[in-house]
PDB file of N, CA and C in Angstrom:
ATOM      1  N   UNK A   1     124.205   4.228 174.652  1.00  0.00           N
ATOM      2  CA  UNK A   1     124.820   3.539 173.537  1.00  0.00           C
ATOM      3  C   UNK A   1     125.952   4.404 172.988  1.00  0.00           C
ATOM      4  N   UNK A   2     126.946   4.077 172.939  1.00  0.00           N
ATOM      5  CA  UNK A   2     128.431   4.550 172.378  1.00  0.00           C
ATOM      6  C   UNK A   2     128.044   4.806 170.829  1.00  0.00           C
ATOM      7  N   UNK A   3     128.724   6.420 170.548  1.00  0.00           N
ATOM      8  CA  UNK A   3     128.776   6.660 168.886  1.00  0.00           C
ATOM      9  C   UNK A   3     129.392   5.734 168.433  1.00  0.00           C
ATOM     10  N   UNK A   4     129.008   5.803 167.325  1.00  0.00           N
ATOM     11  CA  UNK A   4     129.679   4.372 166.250  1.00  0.00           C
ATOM     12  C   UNK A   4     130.908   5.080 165.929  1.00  0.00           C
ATOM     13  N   UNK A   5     131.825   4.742 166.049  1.00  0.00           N
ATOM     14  CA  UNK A   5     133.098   5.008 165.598  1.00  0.00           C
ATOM     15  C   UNK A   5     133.001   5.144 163.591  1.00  0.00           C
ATOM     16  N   UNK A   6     133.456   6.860 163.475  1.00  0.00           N
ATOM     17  CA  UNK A   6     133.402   6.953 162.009  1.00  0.00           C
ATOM     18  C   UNK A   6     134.692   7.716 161.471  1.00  0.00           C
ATOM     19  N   UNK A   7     135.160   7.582 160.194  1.00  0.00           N
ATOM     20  CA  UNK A   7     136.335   8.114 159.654  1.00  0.00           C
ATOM     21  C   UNK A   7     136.364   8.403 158.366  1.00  0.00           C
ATOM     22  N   UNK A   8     136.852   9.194 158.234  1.00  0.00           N
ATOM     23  CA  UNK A   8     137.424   9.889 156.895  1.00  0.00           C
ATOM     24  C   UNK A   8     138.823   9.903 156.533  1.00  0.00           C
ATOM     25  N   UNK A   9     139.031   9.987 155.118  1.00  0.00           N
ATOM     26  CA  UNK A   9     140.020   9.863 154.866  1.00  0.00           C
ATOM     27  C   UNK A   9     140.489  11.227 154.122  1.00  0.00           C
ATOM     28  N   UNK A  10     141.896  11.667 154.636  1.00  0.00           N
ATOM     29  CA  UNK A  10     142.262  12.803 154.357  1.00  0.00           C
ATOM     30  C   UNK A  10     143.802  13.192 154.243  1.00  0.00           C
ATOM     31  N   UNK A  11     144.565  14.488 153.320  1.00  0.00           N
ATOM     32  CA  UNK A  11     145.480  14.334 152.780  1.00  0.00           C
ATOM     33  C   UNK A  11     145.699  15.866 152.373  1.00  0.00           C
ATOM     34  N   UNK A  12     146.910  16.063 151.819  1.00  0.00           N
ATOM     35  CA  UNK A  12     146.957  17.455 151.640  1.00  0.00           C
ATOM     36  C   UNK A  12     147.303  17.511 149.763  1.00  0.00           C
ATOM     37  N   UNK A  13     146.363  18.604 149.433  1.00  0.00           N
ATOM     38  CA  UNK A  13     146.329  18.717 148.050  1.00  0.00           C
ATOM     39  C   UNK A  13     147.925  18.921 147.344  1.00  0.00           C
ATOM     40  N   UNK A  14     148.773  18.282 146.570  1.00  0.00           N
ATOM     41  CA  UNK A  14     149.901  18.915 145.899  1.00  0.00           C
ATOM     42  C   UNK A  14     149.774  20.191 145.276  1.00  0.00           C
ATOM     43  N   UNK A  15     149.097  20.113 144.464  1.00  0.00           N
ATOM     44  CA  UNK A  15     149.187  21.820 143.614  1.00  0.00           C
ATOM     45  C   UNK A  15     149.133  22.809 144.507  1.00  0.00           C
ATOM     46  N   UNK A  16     148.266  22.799 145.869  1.00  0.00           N
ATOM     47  CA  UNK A  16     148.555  24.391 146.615  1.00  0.00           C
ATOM     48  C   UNK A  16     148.775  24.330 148.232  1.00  0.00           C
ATOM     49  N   UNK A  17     148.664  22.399 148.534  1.00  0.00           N
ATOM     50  CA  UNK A  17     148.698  22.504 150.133  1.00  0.00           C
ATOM     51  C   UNK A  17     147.338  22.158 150.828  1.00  0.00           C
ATOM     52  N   UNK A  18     146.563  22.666 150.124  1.00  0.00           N
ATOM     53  CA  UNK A  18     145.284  22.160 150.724  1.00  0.00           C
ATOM     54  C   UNK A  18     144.645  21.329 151.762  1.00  0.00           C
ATOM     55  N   UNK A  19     144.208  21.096 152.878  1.00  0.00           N
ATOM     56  CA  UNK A  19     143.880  19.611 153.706  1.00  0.00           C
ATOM     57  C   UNK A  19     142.423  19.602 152.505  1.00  0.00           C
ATOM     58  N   UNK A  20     142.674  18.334 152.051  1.00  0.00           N
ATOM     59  CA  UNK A  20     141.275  17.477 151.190  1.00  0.00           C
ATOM     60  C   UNK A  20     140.984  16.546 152.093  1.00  0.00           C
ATOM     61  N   UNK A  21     139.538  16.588 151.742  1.00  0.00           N
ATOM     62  CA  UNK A  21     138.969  15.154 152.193  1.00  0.00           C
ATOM     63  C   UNK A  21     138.366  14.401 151.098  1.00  0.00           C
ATOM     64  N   UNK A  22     138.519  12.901 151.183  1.00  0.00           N
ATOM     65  CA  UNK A  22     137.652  12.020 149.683  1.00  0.00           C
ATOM     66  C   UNK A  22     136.786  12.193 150.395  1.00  0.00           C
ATOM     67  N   UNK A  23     135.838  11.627 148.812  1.00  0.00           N
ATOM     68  CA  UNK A  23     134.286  12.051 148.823  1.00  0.00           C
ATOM     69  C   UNK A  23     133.992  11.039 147.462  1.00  0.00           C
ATOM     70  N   UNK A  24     132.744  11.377 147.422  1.00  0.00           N
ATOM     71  CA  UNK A  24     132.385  10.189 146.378  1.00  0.00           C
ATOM     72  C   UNK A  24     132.931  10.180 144.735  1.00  0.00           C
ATOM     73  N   UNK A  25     132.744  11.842 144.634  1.00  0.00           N
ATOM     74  CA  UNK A  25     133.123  12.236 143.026  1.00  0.00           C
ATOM     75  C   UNK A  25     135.173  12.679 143.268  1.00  0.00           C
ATOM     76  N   UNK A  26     135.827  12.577 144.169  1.00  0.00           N
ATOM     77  CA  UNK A  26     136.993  13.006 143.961  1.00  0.00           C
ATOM     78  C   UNK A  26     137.306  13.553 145.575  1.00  0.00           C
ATOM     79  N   UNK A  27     138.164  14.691 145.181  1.00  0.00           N
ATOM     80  CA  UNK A  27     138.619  15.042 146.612  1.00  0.00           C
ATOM     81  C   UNK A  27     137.698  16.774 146.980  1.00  0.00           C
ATOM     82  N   UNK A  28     137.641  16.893 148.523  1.00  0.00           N
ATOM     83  CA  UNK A  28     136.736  17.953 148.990  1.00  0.00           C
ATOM     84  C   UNK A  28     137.593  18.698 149.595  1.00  0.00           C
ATOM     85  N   UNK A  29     137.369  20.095 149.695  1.00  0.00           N
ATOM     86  CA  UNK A  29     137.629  20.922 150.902  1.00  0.00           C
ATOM     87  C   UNK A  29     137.154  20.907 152.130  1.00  0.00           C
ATOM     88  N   UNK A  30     135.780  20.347 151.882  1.00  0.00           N
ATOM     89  CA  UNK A  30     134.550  20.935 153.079  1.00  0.00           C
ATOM     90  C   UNK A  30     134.801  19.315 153.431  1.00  0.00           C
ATOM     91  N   UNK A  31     135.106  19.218 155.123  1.00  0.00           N
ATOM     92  CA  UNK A  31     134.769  17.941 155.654  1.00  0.00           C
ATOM     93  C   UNK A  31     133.118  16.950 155.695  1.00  0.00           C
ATOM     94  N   UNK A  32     132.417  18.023 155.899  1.00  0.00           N
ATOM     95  CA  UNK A  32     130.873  17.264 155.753  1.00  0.00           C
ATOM     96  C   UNK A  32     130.789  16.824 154.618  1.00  0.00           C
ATOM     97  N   UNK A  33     131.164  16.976 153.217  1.00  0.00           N
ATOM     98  CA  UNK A  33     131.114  16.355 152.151  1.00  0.00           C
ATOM     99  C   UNK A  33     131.707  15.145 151.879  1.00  0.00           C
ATOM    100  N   UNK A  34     132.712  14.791 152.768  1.00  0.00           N
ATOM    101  CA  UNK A  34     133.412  13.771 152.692  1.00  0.00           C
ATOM    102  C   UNK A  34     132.780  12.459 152.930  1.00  0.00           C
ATOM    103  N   UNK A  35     133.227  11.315 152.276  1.00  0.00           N
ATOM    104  CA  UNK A  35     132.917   9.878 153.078  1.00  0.00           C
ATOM    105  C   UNK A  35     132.912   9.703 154.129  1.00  0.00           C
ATOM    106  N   UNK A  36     131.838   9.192 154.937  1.00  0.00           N
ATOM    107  CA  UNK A  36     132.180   8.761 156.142  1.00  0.00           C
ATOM    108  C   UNK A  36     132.200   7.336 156.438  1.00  0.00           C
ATOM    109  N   UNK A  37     132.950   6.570 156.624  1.00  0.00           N
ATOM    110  CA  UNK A  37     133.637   5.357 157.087  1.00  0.00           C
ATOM    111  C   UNK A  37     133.427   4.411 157.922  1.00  0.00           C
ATOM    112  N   UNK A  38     132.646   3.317 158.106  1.00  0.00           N
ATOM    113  CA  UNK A  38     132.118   3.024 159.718  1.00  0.00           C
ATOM    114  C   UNK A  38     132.544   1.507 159.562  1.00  0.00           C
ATOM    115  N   UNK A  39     133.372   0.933 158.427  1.00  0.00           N
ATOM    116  CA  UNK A  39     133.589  -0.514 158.873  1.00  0.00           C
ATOM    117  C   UNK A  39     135.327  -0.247 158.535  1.00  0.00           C
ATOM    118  N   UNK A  40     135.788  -1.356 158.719  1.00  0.00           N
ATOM    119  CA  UNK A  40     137.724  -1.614 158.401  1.00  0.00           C
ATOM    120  C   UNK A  40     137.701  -1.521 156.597  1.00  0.00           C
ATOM    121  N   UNK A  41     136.673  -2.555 155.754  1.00  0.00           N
ATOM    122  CA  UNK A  41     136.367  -2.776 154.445  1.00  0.00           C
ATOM    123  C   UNK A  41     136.110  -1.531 153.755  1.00  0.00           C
ATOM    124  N   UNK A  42     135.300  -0.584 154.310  1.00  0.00           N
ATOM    125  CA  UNK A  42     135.316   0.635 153.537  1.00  0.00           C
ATOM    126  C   UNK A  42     136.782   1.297 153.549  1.00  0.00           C
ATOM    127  N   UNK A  43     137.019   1.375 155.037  1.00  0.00           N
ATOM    128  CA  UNK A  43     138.277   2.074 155.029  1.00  0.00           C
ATOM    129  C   UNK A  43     139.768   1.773 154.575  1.00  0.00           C
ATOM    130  N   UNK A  44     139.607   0.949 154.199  1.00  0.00           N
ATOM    131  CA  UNK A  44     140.891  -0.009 153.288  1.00  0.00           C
ATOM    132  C   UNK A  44     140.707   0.257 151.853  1.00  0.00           C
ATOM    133  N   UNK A  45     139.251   0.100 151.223  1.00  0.00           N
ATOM    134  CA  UNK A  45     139.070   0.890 149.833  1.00  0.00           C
ATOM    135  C   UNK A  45     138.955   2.432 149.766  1.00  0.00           C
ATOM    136  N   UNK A  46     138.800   3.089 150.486  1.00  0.00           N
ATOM    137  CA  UNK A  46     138.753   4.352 150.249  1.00  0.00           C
ATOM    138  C   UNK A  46     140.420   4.465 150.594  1.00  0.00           C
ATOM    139  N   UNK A  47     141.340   4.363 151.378  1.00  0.00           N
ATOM    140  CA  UNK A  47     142.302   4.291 151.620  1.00  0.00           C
ATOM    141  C   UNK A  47     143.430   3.837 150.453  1.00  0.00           C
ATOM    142  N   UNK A  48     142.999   2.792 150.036  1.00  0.00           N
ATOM    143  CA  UNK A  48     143.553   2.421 148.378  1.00  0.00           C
ATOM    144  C   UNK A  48     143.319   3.374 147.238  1.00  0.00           C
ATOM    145  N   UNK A  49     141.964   3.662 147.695  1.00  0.00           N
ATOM    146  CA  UNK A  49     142.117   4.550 146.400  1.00  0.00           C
ATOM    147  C   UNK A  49     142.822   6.217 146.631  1.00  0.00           C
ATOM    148  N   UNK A  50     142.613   6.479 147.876  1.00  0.00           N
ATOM    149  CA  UNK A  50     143.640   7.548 148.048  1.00  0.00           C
ATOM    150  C   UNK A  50     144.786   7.943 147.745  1.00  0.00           C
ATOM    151  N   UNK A  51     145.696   6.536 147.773  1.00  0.00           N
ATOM    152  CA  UNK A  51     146.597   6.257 147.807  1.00  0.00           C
ATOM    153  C   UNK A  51     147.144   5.990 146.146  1.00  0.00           C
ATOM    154  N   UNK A  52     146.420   5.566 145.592  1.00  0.00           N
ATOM    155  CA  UNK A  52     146.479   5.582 144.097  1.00  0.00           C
ATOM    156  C   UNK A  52     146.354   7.132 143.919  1.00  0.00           C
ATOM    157  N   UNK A  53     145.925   8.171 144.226  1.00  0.00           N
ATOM    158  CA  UNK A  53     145.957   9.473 143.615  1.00  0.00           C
ATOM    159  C   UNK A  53     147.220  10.091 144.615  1.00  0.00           C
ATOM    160  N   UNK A  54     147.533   9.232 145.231  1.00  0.00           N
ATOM    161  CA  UNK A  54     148.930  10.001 145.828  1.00  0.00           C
ATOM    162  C   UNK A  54     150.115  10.026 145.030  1.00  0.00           C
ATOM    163  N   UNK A  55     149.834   8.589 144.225  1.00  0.00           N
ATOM    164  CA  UNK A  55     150.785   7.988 143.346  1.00  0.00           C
ATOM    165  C   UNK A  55     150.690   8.622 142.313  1.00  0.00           C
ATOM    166  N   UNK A  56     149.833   9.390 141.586  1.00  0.00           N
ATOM    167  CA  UNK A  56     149.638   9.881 140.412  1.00  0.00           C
ATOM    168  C   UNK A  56     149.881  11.514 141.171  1.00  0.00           C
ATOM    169  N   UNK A  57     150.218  11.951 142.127  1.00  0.00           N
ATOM    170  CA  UNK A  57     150.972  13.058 142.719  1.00  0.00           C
ATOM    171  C   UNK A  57     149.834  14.303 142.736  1.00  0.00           C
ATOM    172  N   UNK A  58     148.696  13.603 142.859  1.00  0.00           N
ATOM    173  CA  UNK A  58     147.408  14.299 143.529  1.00  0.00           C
ATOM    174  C   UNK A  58     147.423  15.179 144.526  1.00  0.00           C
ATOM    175  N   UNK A  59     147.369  14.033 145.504  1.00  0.00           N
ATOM    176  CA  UNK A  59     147.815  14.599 146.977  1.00  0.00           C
ATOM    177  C   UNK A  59     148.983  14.123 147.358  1.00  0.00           C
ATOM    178  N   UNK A  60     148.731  14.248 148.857  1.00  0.00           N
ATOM    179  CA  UNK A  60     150.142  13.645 150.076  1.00  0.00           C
ATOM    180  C   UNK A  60     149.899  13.356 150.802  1.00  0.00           C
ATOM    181  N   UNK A  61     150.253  12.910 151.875  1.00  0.00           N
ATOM    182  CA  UNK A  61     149.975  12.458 153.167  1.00  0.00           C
ATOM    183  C   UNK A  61     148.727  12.042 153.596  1.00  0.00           C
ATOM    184  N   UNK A  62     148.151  10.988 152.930  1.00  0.00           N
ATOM    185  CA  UNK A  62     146.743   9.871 152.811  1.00  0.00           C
ATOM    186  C   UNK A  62     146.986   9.481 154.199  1.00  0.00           C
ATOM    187  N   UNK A  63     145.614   9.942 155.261  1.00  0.00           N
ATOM    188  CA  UNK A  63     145.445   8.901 156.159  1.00  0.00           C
ATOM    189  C   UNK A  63     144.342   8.971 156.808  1.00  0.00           C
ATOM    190  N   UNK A  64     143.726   8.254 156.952  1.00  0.00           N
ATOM    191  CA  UNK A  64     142.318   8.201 157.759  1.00  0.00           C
ATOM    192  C   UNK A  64     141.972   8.706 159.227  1.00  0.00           C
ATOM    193  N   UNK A  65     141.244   9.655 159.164  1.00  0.00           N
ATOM    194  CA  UNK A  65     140.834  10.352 160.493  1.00  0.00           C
ATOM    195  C   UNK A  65     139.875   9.784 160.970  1.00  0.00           C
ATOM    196  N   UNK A  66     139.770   9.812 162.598  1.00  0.00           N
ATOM    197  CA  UNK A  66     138.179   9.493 163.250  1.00  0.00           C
ATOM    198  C   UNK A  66     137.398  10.971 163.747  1.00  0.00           C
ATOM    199  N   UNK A  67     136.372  10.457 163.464  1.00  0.00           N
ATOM    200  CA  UNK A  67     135.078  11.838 163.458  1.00  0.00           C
ATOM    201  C   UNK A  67     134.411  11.576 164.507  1.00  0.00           C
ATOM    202  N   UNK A  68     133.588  12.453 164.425  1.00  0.00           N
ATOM    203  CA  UNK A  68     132.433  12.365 165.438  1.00  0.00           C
ATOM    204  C   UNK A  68     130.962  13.702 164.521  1.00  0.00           C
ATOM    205  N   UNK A  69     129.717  13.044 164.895  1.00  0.00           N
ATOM    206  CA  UNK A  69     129.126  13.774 164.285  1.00  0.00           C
ATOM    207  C   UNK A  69     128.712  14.898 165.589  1.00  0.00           C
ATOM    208  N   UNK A  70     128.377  16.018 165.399  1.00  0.00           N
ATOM    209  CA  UNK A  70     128.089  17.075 166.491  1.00  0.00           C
ATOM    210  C   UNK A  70     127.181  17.726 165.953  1.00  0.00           C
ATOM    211  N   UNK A  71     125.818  17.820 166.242  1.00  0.00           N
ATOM    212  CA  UNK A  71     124.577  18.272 165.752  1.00  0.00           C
ATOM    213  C   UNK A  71     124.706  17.897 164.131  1.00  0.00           C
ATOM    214  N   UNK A  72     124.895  18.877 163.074  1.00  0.00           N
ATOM    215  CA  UNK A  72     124.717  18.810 161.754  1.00  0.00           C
ATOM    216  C   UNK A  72     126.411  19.075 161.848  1.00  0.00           C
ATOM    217  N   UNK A  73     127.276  18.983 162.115  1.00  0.00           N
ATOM    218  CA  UNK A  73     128.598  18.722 161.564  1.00  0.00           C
ATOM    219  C   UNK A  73     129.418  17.521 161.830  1.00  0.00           C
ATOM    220  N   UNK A  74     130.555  17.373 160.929  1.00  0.00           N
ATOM    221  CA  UNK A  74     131.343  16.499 161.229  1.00  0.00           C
ATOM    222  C   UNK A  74     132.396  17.026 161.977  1.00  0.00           C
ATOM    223  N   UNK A  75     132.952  16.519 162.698  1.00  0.00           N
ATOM    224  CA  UNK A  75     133.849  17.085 163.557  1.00  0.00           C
ATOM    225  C   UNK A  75     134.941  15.935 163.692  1.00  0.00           C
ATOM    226  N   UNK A  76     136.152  16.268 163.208  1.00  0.00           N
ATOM    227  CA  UNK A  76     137.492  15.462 163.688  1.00  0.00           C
ATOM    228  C   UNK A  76     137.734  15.464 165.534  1.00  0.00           C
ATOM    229  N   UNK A  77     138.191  14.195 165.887  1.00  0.00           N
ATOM    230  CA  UNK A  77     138.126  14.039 167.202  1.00  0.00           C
ATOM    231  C   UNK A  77     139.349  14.516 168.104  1.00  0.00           C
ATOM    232  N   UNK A  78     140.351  14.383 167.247  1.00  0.00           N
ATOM    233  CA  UNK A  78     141.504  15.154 167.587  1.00  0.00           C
ATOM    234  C   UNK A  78     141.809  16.142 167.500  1.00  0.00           C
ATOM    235  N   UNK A  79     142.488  16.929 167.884  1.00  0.00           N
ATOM    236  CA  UNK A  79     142.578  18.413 167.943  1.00  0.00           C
ATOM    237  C   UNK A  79     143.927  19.062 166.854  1.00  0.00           C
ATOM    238  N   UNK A  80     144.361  17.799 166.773  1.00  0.00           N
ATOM    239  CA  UNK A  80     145.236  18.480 165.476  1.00  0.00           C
ATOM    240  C   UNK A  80     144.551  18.482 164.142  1.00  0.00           C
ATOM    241  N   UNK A  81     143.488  17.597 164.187  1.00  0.00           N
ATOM    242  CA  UNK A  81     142.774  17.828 162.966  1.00  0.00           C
ATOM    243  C   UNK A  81     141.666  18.178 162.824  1.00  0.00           C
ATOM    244  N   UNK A  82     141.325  19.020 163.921  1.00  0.00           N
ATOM    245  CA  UNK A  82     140.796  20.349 164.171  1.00  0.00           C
ATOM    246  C   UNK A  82     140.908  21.250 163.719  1.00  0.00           C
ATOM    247  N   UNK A  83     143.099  21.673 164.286  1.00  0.00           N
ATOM    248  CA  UNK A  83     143.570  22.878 163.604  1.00  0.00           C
ATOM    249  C   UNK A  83     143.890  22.932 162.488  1.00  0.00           C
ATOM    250  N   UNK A  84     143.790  21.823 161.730  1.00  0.00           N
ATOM    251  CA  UNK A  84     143.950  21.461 160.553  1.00  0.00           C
ATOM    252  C   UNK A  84     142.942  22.112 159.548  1.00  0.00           C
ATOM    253  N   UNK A  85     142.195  21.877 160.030  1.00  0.00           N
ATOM    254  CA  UNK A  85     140.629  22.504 159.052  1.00  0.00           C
ATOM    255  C   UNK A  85     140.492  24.005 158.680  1.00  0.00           C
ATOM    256  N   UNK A  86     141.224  24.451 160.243  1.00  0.00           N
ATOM    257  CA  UNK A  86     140.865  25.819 159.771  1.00  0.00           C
ATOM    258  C   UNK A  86     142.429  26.917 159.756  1.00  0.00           C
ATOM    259  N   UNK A  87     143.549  26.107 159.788  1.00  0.00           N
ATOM    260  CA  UNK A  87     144.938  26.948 158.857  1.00  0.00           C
ATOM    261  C   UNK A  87     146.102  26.785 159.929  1.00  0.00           C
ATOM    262  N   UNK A  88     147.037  27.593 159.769  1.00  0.00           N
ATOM    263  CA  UNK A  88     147.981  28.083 161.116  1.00  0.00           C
ATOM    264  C   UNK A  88     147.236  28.626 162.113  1.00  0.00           C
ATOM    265  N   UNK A  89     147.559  28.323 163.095  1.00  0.00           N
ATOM    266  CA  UNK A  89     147.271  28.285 164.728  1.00  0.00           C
ATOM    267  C   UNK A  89     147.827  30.032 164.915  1.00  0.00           C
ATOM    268  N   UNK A  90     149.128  30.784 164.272  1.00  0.00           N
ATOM    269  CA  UNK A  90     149.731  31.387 164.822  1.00  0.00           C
ATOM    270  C   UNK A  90     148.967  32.726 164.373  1.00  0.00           C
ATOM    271  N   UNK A  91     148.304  33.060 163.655  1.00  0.00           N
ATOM    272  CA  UNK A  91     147.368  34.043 162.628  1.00  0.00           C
ATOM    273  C   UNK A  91     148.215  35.144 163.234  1.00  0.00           C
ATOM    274  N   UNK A  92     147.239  36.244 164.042  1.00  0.00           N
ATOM    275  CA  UNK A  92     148.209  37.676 163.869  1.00  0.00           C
ATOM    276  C   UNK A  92     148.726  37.839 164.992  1.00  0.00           C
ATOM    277  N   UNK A  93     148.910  36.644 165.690  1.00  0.00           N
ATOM    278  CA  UNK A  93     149.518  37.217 167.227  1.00  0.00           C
ATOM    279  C   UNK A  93     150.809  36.849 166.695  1.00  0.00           C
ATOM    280  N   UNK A  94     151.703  36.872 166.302  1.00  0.00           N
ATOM    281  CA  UNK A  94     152.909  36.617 165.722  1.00  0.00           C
ATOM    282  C   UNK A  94     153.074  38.098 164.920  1.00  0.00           C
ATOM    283  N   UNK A  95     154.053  38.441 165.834  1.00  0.00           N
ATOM    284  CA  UNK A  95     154.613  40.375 165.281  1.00  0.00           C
ATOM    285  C   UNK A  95     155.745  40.075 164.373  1.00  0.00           C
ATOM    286  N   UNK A  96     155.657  40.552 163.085  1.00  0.00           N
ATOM    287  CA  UNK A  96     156.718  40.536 162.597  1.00  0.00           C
ATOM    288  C   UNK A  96     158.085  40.824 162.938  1.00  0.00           C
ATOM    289  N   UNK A  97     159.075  40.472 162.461  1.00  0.00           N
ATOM    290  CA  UNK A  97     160.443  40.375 162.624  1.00  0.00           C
ATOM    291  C   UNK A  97     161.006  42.118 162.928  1.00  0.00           C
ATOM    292  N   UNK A  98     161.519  42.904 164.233  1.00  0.00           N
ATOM    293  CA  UNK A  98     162.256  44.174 163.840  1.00  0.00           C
ATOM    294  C   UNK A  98     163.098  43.891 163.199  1.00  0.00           C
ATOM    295  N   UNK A  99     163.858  45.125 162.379  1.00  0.00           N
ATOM    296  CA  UNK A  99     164.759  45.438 161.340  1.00  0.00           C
ATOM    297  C   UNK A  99     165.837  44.985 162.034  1.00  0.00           C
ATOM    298  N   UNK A 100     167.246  44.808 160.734  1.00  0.00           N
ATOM    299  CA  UNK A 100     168.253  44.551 161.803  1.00  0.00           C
ATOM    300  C   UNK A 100     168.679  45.605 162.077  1.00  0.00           C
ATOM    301  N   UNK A 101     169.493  46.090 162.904  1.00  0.00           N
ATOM    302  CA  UNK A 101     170.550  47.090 162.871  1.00  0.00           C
ATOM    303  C   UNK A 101     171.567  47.535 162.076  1.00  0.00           C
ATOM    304  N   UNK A 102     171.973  48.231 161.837  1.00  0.00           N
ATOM    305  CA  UNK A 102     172.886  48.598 160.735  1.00  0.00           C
ATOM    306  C   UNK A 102     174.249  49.238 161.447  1.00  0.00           C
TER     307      UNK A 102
END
């Protein structure tokens, strides 16, 4: 039997950048806290209401992800919102800039 297709809805915080996820009381950091989504009807109201706190300059970029559950986590199915969860991709393998020459 095929996982049920599930989604969350998610966005990046204005005040610092954040990836949020909604949730029942407001917006989350932690993806397992989030709503999870399993008909079009939920996801059109949670989506509205996202979108109303985008408008009031909450967040940004409101849009609904598909999940998958993996033992006790939620897990985004795509891999950009994967790397999403956990920051820049480039961490310390990226050497800073040498000086210029003078």
């Amino acid at each position: 039997m095929p996982k049920p297709v599930l989604r969350v809805v998610t966005a990046n915080r204005l005040a610092d950048g954040r990836v949020v996820f909604l949730a029942g009381a407001g917006w989350t950091r932690a993806i397992g806290a989030a709503s999870l989504l399993s008909d079009p009807q939920a996801e059109a109201a949670a989506l509205a209401r996202a979108e109303a706190d985008a408008a009031a300059d909450r967040v940004v970029d409101v849009y609904a992800v598909e999940v998958v559950r993996e033992a006790a986590e939620i897990v985004p199915v795509r891999l950009r919102e994967r790397i999403r969860l956990t920051g820049p991709t480039a961490g310390n393998s990226v050497a800073p800039s040498a000086p210029r020459a003078s």
